[in-house]
N, C-alpha and C. Protein backbone atom coordinates (compact mmCIF):
# COMPACT_ATOMS: atom_id res chain seq x y z
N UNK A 1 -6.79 -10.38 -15.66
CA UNK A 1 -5.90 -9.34 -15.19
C UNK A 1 -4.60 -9.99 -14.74
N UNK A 2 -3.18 -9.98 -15.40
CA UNK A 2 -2.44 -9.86 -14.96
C UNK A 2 -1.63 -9.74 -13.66
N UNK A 3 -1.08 -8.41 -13.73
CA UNK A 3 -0.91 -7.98 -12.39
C UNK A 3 -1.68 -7.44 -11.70
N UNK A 4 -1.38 -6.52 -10.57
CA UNK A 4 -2.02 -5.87 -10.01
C UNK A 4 -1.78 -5.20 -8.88
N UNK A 5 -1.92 -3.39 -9.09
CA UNK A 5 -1.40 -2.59 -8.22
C UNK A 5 -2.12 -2.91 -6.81
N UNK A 6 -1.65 -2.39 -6.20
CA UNK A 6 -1.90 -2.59 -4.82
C UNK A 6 -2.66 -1.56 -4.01
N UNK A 7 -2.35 -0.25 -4.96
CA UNK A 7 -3.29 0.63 -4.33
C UNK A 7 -5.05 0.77 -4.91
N UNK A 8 -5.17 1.72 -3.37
CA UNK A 8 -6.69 1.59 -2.99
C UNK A 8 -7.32 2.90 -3.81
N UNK A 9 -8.03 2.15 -5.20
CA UNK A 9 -8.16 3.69 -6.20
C UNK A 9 -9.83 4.23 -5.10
N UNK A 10 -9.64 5.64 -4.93
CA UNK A 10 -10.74 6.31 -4.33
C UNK A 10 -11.06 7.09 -5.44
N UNK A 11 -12.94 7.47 -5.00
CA UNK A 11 -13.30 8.30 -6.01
C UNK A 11 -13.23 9.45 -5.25
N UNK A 12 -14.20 10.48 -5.55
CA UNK A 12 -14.05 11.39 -4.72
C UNK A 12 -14.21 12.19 -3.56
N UNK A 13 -13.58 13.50 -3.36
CA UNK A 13 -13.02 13.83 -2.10
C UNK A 13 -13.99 13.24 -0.63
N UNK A 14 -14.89 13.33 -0.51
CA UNK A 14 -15.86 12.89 0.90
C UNK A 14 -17.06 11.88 0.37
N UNK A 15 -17.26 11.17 -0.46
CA UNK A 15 -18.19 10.16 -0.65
C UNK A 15 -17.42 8.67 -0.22
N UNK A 16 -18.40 8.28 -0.17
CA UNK A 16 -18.71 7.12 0.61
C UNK A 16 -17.86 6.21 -0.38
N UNK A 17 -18.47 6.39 -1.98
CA UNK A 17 -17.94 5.74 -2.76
C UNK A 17 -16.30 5.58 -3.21
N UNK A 18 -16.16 4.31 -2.85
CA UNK A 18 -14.39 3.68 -2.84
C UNK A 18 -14.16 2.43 -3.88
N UNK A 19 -13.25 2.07 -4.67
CA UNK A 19 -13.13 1.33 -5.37
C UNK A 19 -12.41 0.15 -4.82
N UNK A 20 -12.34 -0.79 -5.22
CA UNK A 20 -11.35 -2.09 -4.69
C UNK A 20 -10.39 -2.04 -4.99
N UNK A 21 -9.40 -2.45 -3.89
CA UNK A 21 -8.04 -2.74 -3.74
C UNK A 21 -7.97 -4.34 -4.77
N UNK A 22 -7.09 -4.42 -5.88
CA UNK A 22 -7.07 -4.82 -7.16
C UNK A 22 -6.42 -5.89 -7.22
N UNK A 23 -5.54 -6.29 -5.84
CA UNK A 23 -5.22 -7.14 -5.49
C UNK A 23 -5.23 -7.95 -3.84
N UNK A 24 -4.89 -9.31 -4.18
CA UNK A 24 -5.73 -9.93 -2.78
C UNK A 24 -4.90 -10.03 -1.72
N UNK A 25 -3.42 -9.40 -1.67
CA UNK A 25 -3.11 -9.20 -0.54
C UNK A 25 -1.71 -8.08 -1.14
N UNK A 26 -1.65 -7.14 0.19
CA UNK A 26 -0.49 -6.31 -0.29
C UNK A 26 0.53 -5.81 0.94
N UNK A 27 1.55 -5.22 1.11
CA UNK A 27 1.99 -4.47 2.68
C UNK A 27 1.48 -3.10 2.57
N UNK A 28 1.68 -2.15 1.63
CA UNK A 28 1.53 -1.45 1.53
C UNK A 28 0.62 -0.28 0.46
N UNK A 29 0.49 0.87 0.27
CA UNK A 29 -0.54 1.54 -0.84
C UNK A 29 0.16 1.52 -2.09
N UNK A 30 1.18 1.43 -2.73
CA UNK A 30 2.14 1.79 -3.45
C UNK A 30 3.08 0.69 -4.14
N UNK A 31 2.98 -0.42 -3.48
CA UNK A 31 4.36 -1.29 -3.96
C UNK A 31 3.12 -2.16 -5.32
N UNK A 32 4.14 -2.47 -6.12
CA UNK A 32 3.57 -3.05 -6.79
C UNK A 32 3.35 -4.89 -6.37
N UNK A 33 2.24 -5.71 -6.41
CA UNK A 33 1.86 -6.93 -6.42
C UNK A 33 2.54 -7.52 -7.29
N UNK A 34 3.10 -8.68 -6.99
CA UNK A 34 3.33 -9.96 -7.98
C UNK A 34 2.37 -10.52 -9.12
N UNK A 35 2.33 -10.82 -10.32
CA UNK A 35 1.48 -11.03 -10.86
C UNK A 35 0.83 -12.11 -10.41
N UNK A 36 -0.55 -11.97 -10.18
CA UNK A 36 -1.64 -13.24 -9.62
C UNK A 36 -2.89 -13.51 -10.27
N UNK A 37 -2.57 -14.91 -10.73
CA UNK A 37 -4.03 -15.34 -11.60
C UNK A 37 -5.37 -15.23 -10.27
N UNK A 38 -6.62 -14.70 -10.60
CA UNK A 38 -6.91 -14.53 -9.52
C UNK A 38 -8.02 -15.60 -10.29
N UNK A 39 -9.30 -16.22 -9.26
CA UNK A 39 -9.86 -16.83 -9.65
C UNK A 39 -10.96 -15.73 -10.31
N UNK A 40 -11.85 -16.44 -11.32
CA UNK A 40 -13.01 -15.58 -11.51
C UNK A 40 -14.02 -15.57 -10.68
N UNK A 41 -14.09 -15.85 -10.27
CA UNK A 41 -15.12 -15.29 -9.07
C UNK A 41 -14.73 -13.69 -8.33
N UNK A 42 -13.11 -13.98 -7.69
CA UNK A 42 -12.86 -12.89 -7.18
C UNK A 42 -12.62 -11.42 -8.13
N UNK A 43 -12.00 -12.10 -9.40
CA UNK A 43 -12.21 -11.24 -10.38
C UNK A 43 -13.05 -10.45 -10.44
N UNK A 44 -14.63 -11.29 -10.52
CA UNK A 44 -16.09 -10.97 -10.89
C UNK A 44 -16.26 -9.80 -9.68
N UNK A 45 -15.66 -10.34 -8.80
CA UNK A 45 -16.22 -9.19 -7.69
C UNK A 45 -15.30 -8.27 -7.87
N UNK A 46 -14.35 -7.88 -8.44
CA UNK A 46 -13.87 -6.50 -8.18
C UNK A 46 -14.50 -5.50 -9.09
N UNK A 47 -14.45 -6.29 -10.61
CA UNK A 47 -15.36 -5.90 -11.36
C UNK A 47 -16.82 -5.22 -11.39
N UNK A 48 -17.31 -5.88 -10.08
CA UNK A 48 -18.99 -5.73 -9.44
C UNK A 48 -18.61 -4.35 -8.73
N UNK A 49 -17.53 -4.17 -7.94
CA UNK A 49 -17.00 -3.09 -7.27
C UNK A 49 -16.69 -2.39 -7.99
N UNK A 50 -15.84 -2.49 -9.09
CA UNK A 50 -15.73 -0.78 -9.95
C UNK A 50 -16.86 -0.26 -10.93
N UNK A 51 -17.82 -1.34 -11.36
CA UNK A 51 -19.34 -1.06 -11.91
C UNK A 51 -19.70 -0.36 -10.24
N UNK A 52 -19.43 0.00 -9.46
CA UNK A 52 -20.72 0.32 -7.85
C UNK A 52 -21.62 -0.90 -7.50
N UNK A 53 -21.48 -1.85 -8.09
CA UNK A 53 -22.57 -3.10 -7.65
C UNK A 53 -22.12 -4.03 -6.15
N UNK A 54 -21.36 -2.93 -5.00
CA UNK A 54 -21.33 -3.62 -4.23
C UNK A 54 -22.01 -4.64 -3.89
N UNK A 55 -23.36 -4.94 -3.83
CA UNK A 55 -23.87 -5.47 -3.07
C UNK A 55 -24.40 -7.23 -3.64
N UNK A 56 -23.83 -6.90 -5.06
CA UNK A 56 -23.59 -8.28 -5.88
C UNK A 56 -21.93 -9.06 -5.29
N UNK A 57 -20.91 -7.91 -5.42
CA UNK A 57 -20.00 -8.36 -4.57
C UNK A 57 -19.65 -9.29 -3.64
N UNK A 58 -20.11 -8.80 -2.22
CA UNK A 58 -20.21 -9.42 -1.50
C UNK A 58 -20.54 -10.73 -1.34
N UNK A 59 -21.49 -11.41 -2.28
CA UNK A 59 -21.11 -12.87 -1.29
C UNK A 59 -20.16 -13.28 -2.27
N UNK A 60 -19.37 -12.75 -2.99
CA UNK A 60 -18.35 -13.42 -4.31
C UNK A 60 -17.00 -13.27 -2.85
N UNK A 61 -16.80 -12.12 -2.48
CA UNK A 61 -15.84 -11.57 -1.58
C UNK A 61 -15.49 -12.55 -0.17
N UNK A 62 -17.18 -13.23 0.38
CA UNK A 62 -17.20 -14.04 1.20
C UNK A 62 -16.63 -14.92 1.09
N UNK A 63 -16.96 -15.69 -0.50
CA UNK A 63 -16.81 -17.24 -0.46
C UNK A 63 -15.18 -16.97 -1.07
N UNK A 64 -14.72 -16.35 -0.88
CA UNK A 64 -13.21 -16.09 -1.75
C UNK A 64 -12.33 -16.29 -0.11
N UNK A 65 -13.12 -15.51 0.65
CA UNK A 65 -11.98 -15.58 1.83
C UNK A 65 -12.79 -16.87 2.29
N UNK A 66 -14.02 -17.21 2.63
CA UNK A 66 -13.73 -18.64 3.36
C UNK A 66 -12.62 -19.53 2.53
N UNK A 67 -12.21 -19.73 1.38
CA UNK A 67 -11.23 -20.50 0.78
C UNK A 67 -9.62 -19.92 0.90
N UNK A 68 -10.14 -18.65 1.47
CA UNK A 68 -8.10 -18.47 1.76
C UNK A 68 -8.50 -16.88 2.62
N UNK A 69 -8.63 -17.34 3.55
CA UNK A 69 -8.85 -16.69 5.49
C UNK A 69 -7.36 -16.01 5.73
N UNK A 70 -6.53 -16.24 5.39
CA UNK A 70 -5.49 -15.63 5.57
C UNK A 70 -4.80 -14.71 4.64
N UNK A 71 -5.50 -14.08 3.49
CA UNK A 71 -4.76 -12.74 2.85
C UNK A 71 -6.00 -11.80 3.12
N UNK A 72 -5.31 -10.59 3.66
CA UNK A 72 -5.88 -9.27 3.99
C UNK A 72 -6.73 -8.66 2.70
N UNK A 73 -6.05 -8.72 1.36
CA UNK A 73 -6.93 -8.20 0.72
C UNK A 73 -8.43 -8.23 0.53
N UNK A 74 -8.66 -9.23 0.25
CA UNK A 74 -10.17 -9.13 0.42
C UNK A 74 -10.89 -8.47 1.43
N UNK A 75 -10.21 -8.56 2.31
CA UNK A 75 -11.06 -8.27 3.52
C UNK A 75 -11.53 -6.97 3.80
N UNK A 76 -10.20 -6.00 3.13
CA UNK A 76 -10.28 -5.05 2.67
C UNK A 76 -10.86 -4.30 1.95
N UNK A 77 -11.56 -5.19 0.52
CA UNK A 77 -12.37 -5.16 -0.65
C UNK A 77 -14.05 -5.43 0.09
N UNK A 78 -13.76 -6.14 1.53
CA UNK A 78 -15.15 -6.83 1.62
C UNK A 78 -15.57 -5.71 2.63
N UNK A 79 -14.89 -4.92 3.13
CA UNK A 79 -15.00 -3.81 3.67
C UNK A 79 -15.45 -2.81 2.84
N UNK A 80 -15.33 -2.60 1.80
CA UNK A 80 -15.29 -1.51 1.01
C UNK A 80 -16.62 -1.62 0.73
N UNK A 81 -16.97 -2.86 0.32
CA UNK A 81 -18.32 -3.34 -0.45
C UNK A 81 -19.42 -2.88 0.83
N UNK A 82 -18.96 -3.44 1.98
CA UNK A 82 -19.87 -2.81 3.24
C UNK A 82 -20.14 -1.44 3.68
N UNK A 83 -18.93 -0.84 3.39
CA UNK A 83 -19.01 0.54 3.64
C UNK A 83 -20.21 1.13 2.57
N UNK A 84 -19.89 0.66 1.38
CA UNK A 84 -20.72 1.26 0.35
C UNK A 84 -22.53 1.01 0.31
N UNK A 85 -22.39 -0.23 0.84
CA UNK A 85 -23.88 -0.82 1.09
C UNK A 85 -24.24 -0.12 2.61
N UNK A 86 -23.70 0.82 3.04
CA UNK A 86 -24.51 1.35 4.55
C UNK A 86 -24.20 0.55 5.71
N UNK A 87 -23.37 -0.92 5.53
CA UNK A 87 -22.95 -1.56 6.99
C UNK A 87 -22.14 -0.90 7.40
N UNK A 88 -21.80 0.04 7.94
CA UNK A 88 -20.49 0.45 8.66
C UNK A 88 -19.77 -0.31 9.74
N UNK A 89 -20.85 -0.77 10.85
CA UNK A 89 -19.85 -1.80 11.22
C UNK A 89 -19.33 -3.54 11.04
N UNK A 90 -20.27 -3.84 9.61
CA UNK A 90 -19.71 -4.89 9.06
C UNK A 90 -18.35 -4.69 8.20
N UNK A 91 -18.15 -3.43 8.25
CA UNK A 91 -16.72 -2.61 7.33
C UNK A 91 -15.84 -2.75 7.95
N UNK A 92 -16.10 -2.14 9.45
CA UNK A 92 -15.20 -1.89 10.42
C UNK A 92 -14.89 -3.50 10.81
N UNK A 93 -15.26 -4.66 10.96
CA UNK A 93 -15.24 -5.68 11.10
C UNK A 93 -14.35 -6.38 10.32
N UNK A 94 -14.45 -6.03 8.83
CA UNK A 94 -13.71 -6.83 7.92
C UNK A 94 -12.53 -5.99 7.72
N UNK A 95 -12.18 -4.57 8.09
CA UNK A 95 -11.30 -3.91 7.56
C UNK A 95 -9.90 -4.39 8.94
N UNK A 96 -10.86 -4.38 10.25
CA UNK A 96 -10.05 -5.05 11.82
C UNK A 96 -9.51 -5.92 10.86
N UNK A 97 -9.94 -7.13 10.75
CA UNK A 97 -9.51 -8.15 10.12
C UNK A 97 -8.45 -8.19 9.47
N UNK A 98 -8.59 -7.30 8.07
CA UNK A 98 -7.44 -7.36 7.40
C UNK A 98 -6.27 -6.58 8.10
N UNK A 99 -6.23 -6.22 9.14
CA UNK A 99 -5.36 -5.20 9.99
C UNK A 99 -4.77 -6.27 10.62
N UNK A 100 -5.68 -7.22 11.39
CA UNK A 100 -5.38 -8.05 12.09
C UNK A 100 -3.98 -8.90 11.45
N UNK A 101 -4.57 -9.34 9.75
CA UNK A 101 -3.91 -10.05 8.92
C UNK A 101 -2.51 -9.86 8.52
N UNK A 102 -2.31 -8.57 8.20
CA UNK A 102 -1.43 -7.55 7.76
C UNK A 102 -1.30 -6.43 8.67
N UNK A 103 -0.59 -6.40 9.56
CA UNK A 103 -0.52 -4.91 10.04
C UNK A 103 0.21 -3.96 9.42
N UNK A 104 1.11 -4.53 8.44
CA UNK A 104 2.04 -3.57 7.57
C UNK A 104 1.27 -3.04 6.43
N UNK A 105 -0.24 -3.26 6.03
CA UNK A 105 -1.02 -3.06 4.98
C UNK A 105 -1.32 -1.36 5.38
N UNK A 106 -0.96 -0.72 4.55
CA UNK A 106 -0.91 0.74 4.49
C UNK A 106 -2.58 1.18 4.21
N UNK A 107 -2.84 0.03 3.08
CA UNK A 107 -4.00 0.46 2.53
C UNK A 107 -5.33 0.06 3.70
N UNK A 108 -5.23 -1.23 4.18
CA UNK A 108 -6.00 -1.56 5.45
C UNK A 108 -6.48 0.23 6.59
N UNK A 109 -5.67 0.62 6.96
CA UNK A 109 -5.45 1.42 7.60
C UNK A 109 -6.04 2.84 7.00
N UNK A 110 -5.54 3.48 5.17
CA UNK A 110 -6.49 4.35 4.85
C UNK A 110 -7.72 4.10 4.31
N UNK A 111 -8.45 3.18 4.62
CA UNK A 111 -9.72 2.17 4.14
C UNK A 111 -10.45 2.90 5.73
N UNK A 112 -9.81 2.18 6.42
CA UNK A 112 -10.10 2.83 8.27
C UNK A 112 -10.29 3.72 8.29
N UNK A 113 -9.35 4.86 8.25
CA UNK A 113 -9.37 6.46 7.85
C UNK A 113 -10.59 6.81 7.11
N UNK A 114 -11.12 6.00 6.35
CA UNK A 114 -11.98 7.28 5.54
C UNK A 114 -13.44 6.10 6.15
N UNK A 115 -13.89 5.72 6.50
CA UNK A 115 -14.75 4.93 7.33
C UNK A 115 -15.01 5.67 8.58
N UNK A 116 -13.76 6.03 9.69
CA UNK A 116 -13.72 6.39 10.61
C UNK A 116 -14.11 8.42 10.47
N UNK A 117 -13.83 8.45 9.70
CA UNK A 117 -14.24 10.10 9.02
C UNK A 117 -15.61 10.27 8.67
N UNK A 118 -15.91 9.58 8.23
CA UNK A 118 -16.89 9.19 7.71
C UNK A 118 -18.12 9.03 8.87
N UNK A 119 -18.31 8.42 9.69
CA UNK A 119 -18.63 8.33 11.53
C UNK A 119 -18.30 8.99 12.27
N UNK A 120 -17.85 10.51 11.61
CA UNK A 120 -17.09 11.63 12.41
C UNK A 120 -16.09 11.14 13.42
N UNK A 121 -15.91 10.04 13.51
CA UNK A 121 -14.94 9.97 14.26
C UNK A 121 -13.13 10.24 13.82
N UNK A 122 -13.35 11.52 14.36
CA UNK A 122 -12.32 12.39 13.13
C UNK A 122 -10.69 12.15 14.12
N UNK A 123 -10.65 12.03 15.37
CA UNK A 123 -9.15 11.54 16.21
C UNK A 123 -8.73 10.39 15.29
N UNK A 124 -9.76 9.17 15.42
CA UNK A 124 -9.42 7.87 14.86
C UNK A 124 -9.23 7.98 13.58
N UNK A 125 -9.78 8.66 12.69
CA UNK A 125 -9.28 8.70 11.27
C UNK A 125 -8.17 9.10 11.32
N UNK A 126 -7.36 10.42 11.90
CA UNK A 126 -6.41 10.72 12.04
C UNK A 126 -5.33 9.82 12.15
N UNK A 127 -5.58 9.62 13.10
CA UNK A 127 -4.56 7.90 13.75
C UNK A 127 -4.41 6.84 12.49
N UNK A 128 -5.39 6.64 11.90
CA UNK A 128 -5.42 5.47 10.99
C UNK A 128 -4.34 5.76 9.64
N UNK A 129 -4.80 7.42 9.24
CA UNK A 129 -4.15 8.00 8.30
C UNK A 129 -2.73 7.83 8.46
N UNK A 130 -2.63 8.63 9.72
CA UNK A 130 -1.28 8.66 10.16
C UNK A 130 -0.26 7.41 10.11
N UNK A 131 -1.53 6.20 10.92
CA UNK A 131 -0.50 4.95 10.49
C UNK A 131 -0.24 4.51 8.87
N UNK A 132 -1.18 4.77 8.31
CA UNK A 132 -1.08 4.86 6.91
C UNK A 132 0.20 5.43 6.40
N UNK A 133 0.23 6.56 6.69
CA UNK A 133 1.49 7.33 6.18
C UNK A 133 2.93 6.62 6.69
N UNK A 134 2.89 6.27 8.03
CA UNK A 134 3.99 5.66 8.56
C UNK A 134 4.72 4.49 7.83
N UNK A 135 3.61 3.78 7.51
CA UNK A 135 4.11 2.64 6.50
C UNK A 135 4.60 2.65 5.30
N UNK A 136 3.77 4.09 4.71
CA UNK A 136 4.03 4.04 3.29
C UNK A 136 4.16 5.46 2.87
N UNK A 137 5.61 5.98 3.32
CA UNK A 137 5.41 7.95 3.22
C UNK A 137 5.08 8.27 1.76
N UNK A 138 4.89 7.54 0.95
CA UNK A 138 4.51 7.93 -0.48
C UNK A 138 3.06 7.14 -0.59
N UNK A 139 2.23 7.20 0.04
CA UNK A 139 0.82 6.47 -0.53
C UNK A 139 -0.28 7.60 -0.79
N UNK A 140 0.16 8.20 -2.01
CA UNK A 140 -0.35 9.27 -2.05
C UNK A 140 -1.83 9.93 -2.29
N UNK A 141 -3.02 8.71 -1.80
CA UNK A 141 -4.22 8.73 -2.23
C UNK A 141 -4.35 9.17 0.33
N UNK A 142 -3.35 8.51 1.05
CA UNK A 142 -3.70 8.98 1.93
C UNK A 142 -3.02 10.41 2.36
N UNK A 143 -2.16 11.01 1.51
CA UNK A 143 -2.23 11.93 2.04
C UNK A 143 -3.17 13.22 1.50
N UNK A 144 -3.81 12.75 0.02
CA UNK A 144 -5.10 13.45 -0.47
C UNK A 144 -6.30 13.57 1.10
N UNK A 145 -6.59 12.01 1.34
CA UNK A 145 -7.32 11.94 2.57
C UNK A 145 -7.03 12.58 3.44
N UNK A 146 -5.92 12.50 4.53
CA UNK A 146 -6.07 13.21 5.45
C UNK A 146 -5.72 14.83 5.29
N UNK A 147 -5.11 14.84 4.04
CA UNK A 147 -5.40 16.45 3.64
C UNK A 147 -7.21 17.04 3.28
N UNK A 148 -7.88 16.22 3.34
CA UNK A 148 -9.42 16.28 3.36
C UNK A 148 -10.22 16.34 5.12
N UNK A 149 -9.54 16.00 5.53
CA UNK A 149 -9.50 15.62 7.13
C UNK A 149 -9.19 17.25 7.44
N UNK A 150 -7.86 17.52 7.45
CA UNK A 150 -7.28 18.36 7.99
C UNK A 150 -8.04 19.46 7.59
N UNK A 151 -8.88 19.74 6.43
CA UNK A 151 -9.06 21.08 5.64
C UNK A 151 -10.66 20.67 6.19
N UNK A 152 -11.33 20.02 6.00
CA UNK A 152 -12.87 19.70 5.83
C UNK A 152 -13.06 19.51 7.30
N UNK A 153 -12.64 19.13 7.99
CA UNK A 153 -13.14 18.20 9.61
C UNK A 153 -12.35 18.98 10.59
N UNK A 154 -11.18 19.19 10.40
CA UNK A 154 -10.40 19.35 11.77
C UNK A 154 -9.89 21.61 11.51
N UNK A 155 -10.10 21.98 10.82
CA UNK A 155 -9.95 23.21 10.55
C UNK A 155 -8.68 23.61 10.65
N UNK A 156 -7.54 22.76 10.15
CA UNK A 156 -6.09 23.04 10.09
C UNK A 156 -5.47 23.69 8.83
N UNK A 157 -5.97 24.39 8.06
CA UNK A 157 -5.18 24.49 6.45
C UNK A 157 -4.27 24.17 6.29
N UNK A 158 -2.99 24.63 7.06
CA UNK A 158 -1.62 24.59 6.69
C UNK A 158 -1.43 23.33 6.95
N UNK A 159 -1.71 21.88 7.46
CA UNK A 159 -1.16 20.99 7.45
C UNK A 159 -2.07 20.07 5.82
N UNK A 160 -3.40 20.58 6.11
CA UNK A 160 -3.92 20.21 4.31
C UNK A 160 -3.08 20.29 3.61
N UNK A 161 -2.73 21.69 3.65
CA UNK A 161 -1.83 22.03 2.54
C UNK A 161 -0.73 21.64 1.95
N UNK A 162 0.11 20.96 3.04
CA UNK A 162 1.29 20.76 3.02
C UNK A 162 0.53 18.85 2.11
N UNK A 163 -0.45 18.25 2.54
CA UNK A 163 -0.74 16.90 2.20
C UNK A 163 -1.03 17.48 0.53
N UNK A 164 -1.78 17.93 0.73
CA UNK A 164 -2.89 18.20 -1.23
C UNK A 164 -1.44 18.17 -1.80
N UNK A 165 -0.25 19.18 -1.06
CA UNK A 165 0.73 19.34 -2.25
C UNK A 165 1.66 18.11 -2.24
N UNK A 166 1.69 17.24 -1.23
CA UNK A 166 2.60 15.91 -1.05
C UNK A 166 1.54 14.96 -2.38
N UNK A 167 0.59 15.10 -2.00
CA UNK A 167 -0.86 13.94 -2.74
C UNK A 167 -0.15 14.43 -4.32
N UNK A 168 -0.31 15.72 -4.71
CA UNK A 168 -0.09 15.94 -5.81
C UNK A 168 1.53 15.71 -6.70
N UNK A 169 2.34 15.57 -5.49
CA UNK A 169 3.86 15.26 -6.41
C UNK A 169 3.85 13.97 -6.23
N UNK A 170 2.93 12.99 -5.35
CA UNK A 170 3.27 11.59 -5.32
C UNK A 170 2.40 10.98 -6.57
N UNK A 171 1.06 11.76 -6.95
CA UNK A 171 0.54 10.84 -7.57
C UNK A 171 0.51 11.06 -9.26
N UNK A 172 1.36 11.89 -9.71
CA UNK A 172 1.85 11.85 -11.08
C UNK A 172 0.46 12.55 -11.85
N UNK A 173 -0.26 12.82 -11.29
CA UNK A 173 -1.77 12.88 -12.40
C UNK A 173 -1.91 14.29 -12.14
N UNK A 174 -2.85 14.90 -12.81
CA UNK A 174 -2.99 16.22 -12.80
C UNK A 174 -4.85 16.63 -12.14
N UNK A 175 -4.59 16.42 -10.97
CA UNK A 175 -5.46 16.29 -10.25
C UNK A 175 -6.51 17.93 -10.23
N UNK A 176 -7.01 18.12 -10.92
CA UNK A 176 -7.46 19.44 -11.37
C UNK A 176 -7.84 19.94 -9.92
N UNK A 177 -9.24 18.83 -9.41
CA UNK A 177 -9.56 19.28 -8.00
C UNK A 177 -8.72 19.61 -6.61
N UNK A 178 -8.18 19.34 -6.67
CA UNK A 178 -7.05 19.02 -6.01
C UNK A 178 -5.78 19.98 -6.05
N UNK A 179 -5.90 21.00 -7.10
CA UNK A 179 -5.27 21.46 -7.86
C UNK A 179 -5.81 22.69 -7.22
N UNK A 180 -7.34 22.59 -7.29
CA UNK A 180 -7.90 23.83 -7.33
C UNK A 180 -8.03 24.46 -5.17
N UNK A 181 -7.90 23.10 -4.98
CA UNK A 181 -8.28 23.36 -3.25
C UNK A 181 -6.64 23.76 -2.71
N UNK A 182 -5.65 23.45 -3.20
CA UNK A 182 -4.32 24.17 -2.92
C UNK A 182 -4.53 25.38 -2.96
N UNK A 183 -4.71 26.19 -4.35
CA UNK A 183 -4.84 27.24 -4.80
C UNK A 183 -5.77 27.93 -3.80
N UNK A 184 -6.97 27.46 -3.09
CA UNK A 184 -8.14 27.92 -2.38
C UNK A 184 -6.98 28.30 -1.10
N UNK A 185 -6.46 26.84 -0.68
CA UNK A 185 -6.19 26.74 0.88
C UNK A 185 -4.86 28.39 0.39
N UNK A 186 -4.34 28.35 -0.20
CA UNK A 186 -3.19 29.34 -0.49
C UNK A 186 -3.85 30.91 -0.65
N UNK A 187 -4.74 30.96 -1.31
CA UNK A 187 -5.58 32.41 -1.18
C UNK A 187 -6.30 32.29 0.39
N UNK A 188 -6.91 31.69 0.86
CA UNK A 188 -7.33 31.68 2.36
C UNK A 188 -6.17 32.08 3.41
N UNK A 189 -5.04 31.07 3.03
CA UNK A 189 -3.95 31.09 4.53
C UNK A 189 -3.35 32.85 3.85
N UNK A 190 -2.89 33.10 2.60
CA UNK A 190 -2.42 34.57 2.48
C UNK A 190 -3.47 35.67 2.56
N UNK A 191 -4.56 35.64 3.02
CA UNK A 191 -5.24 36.35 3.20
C UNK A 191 -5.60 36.90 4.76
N UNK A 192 -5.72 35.51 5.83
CA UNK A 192 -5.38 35.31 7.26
C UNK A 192 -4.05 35.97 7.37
N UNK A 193 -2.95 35.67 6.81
CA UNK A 193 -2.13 36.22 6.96
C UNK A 193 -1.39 37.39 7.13
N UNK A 194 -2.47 38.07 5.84
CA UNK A 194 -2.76 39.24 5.25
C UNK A 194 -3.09 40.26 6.69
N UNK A 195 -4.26 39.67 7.29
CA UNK A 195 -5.44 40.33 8.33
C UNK A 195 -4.26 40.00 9.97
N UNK A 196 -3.69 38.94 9.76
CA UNK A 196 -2.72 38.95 11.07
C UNK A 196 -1.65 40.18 11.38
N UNK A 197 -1.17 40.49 10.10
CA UNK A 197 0.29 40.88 10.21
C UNK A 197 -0.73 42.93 10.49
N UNK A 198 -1.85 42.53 9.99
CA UNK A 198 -2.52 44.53 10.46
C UNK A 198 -2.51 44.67 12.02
């Protein structure tokens, strides 16, 4: 692999299941990475991560950062692999980390967010998102997230709404689902609306 984007590809809307961040260190969800020969090993593990074989991953992810402790990505990736294998707070551990590493890492932060959602701990996801967004007002896989937050967890539509439709002009794709929960949140809020204004 060549280059490599920087953002954190997610599958879908509330599963657990998350893909690896594609490169081994980044600031943000969006900017593109420098091209980096990566070793095969770390290769092997991202690979293990987009097959779902977290749990082959992991010690590839380990022995990658004991040899270079100081880029966030992995840590990020080694988080992901934990989250997916049921450690949650070996996630939360490695994801601190890469926060620690990078605090400008956008993606560190919506990795947090959907972990912390995930543990209902729905304030702190918020926060995480939010810092997410702060860093990177176009990282448009977190504002899908906390438009999942806002609509699914916290019972806000209109601020979903306003994310699904930011998620959808940032991320170029034709997000059918995504597509379809606008359309929902838009028949729901004109319908409330509908029943307010009687």
């Amino acid at each position: 692999m060549a280059g490599f984007a920087s953002l954190l590809l997610l599958s879908a809307c509330s599963s657990t299941s998350t893909r690896p961040q594609q490169s081994t260190d980044s600031g943000t969800g969006t900017q593109q990475a420098a091209p980096v020969k990566l070793p095969r090993s770390y290769d092997k593990a991202l690979v293990l991560m987009q097959s779902d074989d977290y749990q082959a991953a992991i010690p590839l992810l380990q022995a990658f950062i004991e040899k270079k402790p100081q880029l966030a990505g992995p840590y990020i990736n080694l988080g992901i692999a934990y989250q997916n294998t049921g450690q949650a707070e070996a996630a939360l551990t490695a994801l601190n980390k890469a926060v620690d590493l990078n605090p400008a890492n956008a993606a560190a932060f919506q990795q947090l967010g959907i972990l912390y959602r995930e543990q209902g701990k729905f304030d702190a996801a918020l926060d995480a998102y939010n810092t997410a967004l702060t860093l990177d007002t176009g990282y448009a896989l977190a504002h899908r997230n906390v438009g999942i937050l806002y609509d699914l967890y916290l019972q806000q539509p209109a601020l979903a709404l306003d994310h699904y439709r930011k998620y959808l002009e940032l991320s170029g794709t034709d997000d059918q689902t995504v597509s379809r929960w606008v359309v929902d949140l838009e028949r729901r809020s004109g319908s409330t609306q509908a029943r307010a204004a009687q």
